[in-house]
N, C-alpha and C. Protein backbone atom coordinates (compact mmCIF):
# COMPACT_ATOMS: atom_id res chain seq x y z
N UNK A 1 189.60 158.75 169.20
CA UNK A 1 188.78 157.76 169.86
C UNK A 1 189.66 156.54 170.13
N UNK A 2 189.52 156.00 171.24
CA UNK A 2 190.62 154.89 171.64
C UNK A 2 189.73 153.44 171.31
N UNK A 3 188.42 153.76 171.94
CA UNK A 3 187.73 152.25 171.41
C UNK A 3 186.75 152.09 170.60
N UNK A 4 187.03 152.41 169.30
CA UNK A 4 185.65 152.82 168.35
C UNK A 4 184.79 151.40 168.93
N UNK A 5 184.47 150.05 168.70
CA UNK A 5 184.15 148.89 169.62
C UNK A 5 182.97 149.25 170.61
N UNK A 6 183.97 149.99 171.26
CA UNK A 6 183.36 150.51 172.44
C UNK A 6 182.32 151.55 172.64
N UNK A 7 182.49 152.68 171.39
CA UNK A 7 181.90 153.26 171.05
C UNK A 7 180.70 153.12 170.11
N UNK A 8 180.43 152.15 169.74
CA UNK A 8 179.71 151.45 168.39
C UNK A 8 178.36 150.83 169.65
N UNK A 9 179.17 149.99 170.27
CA UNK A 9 178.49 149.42 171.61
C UNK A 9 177.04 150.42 172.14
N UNK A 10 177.51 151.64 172.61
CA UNK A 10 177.37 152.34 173.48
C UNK A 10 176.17 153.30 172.41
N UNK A 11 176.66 153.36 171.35
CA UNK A 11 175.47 154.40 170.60
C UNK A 11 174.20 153.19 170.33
N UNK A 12 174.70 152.13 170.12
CA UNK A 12 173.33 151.21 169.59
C UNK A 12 172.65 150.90 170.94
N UNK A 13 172.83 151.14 172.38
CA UNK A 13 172.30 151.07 173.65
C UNK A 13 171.47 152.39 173.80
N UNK A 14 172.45 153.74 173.74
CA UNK A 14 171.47 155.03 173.37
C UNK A 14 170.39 154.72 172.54
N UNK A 15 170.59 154.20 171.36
CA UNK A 15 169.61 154.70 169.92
C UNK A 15 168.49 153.98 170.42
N UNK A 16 168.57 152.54 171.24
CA UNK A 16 167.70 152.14 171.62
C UNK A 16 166.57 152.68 172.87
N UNK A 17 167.28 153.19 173.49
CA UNK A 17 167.16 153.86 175.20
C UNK A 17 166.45 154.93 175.14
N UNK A 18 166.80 155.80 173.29
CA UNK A 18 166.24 156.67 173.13
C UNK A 18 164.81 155.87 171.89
N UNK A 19 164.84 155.27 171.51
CA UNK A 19 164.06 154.61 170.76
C UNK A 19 163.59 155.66 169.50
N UNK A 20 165.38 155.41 168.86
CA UNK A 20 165.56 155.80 167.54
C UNK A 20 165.22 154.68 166.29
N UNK A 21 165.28 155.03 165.39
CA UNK A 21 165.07 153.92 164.20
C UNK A 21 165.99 153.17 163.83
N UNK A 22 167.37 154.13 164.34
CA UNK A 22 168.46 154.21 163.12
C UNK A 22 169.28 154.98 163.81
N UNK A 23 170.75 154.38 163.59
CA UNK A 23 172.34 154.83 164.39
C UNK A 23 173.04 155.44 163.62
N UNK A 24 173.70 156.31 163.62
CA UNK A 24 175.01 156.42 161.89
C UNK A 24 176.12 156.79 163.12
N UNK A 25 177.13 155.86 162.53
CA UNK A 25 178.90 155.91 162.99
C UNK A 25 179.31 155.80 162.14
N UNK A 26 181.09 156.46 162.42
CA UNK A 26 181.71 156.26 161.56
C UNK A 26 182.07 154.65 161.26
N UNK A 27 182.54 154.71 160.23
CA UNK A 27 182.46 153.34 159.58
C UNK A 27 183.99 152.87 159.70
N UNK A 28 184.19 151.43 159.37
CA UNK A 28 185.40 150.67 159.84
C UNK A 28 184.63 149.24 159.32
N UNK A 29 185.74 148.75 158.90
CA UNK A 29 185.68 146.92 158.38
C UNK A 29 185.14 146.23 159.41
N UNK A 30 186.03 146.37 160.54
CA UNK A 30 185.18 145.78 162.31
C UNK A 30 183.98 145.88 162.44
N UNK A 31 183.98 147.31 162.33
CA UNK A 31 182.16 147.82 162.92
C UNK A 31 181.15 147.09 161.62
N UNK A 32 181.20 147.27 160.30
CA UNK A 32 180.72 146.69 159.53
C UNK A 32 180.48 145.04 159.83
N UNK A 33 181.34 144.21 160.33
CA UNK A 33 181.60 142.80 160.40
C UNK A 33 180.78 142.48 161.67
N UNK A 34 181.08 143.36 162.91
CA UNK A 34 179.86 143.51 163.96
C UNK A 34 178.37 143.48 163.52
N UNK A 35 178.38 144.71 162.64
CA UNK A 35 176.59 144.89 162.59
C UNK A 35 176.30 143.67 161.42
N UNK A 36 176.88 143.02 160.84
CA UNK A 36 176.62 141.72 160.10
C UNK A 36 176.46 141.03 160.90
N UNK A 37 176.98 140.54 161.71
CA UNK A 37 176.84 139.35 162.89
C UNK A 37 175.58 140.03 163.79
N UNK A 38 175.33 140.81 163.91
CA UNK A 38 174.02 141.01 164.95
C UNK A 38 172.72 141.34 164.05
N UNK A 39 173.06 141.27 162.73
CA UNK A 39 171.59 141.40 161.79
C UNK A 39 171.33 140.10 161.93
N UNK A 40 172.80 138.92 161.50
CA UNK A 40 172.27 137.48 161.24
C UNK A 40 171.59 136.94 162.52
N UNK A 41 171.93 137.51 163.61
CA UNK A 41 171.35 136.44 164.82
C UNK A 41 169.94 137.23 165.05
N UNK A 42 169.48 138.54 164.82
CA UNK A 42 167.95 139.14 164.99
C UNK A 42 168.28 139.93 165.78
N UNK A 43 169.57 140.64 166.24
CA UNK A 43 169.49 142.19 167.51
C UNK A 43 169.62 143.43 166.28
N UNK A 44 169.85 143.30 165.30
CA UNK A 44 169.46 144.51 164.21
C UNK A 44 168.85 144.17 163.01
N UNK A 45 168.02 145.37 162.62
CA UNK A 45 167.43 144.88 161.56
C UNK A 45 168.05 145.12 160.45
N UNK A 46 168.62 146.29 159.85
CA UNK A 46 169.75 146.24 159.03
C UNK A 46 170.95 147.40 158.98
N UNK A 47 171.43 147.26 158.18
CA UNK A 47 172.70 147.48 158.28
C UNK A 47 173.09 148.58 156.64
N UNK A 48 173.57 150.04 156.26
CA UNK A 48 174.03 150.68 155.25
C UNK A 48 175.15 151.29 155.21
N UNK A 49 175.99 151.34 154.76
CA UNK A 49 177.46 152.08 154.49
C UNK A 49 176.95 153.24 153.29
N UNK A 50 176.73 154.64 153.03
CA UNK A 50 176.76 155.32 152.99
C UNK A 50 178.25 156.90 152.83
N UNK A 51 178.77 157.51 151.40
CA UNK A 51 179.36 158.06 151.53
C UNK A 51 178.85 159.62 152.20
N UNK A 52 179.39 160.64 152.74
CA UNK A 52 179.33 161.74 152.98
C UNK A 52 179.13 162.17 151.59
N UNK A 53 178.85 163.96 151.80
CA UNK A 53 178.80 164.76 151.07
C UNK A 53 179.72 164.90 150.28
N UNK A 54 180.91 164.98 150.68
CA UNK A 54 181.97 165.33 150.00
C UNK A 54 182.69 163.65 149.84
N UNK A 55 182.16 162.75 150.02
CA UNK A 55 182.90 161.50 149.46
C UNK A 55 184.35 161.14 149.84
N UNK A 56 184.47 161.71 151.00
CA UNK A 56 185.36 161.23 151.59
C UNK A 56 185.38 159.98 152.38
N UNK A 57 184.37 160.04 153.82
CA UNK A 57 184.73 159.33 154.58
C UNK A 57 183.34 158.91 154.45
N UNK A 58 183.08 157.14 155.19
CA UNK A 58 181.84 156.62 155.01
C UNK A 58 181.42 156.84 156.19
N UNK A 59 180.10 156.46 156.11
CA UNK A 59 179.16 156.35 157.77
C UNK A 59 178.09 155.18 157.36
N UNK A 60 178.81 154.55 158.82
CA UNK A 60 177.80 152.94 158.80
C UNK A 60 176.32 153.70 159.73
N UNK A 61 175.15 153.32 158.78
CA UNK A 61 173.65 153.14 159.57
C UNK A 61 173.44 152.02 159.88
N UNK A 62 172.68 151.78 161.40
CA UNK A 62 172.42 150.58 161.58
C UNK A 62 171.09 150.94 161.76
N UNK A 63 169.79 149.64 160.96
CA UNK A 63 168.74 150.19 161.83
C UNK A 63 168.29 149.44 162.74
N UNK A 64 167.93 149.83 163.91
CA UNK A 64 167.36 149.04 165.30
C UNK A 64 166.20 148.27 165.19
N UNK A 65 165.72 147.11 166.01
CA UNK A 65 165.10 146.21 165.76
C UNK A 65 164.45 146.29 166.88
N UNK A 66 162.76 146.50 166.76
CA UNK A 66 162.00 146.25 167.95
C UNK A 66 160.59 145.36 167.52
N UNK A 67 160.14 144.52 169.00
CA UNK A 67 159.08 143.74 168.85
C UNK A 67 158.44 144.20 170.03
N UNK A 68 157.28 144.46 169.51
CA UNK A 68 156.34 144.67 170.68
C UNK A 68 156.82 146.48 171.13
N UNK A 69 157.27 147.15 170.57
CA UNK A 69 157.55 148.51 171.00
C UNK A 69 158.80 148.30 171.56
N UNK A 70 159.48 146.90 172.06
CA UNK A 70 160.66 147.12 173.14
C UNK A 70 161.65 146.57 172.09
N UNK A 71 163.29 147.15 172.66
CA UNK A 71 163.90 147.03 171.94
C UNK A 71 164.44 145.10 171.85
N UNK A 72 164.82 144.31 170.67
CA UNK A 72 165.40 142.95 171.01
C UNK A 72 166.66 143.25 172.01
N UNK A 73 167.72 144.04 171.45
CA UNK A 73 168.94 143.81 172.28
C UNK A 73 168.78 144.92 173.78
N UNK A 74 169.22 144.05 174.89
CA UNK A 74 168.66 144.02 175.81
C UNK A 74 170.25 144.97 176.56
N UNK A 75 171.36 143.99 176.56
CA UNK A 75 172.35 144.26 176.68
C UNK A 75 173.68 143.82 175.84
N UNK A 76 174.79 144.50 175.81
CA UNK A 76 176.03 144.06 175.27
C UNK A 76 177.00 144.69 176.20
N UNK A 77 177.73 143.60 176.61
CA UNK A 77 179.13 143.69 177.48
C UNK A 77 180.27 143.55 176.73
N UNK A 78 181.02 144.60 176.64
CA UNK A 78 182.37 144.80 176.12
C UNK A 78 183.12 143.90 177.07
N UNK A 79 184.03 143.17 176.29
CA UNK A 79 184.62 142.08 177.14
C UNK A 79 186.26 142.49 177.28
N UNK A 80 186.90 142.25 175.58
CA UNK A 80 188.17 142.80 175.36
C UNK A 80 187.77 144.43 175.28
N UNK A 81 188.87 145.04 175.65
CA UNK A 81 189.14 146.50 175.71
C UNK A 81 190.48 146.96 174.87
N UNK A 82 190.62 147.61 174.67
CA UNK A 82 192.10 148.18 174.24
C UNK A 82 193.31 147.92 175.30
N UNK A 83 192.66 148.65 176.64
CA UNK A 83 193.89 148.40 177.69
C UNK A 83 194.31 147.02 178.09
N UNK A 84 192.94 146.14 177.98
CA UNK A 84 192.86 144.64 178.63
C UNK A 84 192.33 143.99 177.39
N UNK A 85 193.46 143.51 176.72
CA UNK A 85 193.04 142.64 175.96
C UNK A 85 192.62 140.81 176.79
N UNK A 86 191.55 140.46 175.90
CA UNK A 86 191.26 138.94 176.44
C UNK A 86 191.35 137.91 175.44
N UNK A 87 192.01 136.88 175.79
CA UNK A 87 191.82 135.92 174.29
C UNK A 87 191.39 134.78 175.42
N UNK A 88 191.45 134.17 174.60
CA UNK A 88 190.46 132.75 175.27
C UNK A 88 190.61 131.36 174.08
N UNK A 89 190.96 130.43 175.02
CA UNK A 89 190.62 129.11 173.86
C UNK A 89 189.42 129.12 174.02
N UNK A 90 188.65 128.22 172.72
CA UNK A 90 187.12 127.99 172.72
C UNK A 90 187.18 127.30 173.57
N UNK A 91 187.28 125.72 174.20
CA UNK A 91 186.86 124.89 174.98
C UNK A 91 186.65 125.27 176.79
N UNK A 92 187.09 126.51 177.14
CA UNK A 92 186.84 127.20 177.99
C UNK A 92 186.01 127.80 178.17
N UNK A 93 185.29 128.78 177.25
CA UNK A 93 184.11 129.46 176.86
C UNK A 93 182.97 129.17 177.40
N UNK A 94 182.01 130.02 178.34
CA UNK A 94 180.69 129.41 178.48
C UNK A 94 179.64 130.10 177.91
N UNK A 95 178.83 129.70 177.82
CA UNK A 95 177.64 130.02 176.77
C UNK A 95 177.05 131.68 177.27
N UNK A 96 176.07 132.61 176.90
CA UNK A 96 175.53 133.49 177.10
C UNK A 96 174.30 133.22 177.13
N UNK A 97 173.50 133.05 178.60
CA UNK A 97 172.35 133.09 178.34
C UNK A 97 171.46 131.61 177.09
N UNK A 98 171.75 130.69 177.73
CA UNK A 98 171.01 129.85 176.23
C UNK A 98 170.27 130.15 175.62
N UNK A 99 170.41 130.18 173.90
CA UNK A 99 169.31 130.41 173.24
C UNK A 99 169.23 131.90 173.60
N UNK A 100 169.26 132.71 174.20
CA UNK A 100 168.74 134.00 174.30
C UNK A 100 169.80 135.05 173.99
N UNK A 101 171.76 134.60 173.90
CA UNK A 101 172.38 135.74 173.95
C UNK A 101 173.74 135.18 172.88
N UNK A 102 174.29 135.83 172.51
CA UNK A 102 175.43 135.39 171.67
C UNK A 102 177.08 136.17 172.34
N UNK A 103 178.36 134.94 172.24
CA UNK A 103 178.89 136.19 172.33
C UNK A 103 179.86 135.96 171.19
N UNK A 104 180.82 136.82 170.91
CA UNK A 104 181.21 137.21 169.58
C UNK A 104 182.95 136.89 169.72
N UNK A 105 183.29 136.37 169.21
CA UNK A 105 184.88 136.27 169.34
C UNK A 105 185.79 136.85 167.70
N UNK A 106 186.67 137.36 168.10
CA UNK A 106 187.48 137.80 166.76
C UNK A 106 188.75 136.51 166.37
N UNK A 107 188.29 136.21 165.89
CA UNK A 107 189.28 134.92 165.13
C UNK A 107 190.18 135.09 164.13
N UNK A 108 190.84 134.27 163.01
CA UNK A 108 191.57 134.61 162.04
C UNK A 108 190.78 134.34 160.64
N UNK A 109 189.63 133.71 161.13
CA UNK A 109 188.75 133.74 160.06
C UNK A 109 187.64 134.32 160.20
N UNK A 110 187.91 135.54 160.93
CA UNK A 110 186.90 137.26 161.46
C UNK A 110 186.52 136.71 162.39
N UNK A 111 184.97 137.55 162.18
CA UNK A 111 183.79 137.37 163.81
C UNK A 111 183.07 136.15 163.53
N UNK A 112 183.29 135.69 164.60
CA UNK A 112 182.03 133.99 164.56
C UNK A 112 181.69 134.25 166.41
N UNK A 113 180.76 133.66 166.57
CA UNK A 113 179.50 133.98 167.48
C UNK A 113 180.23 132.23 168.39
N UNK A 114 179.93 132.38 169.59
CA UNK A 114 180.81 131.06 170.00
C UNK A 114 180.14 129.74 168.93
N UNK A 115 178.96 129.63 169.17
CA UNK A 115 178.58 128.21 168.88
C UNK A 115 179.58 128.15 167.70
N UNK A 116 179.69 129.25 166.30
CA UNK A 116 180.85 128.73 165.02
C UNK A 116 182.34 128.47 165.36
N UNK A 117 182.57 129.19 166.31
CA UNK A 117 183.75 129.61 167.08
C UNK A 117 183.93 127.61 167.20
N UNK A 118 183.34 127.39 168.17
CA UNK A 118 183.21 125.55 168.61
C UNK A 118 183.44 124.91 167.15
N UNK A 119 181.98 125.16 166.41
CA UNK A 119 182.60 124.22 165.47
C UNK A 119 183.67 124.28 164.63
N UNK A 120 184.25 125.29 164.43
CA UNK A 120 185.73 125.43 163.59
C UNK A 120 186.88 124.97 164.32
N UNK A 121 186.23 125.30 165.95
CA UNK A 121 187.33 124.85 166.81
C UNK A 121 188.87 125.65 167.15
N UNK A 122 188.32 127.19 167.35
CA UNK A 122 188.73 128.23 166.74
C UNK A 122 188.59 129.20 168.02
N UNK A 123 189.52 129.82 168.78
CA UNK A 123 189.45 130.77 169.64
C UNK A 123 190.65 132.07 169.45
N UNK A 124 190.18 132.80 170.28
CA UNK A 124 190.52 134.00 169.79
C UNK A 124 189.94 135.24 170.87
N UNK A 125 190.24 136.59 170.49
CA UNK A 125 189.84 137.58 170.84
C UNK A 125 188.25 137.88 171.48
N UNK A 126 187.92 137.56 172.76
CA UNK A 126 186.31 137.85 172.94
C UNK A 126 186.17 139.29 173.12
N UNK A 127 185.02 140.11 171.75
CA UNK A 127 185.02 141.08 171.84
C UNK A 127 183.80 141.68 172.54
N UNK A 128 182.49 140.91 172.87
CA UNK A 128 181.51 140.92 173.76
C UNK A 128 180.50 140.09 173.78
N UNK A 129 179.80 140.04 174.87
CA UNK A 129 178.48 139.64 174.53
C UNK A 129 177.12 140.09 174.54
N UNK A 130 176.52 139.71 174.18
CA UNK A 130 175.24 140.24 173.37
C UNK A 130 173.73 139.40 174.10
N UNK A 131 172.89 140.03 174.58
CA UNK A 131 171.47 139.56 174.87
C UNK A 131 170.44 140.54 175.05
């Protein structure tokens, strides 16, 4: 797999599309640090790391979050890619949607959502955005 990211993206759009409860991927520190940042802002409801049978390899569950029957997260745009990486100073950055969308930057002090991104004063890697 070249963009697990990308792939993480793309099943929590299915799980919704299909209006599942609940996602399981393979697991990664990233993907874990992702579905933390989208429990805290309200596009998932939670989040389990889980070993296999044989205790080898983990699998992250995420579970999906709906109000009113419809799903919260609406869309997420992969921004950086593998082939095209994007970095960005913060003071360039424009907002997602006010109030309604977040987007997510990879920093040196992990994932922060722009508005933390601003106040640390801190730019970095934009890995998508979220509404």
């Amino acid at each position: 797999m070249t963009d697990p990211i990308g792939d993480m993206i793309i099943r929590i759009q299915n799980g919704y599309l299909a209006k599942h409860k609940e996602v399981a991927l393979p697991h990664s520190c990233l993907k874990e640090e992702l579905g933390k940042v989208l429990i805290k802002h309200g596009f998932l409801k939670d989040l389990k790391v889980e070993l296999n049978k044989q205790k080898i390899k983990k699998t992250l569950i995420l579970e999906l979050k709906y109000v009113a029957r419809k799903p919260v997260l609406e869309k997420v745009k992969r921004i950086s890619k593998p082939g095209l990486r994007v970095y960005a100073d913060v003071k360039k950055l424009k907002r997602v949607l006010p109030g309604l969308g977040i987007m997510i930057i990879s920093t040196n002090q992990g994932l922060l959502t722009l508005d933390e991104a601003r106040k640390n004063n801190q730019g970095g890697e934009i890995i998508c955005r979220v509404w």
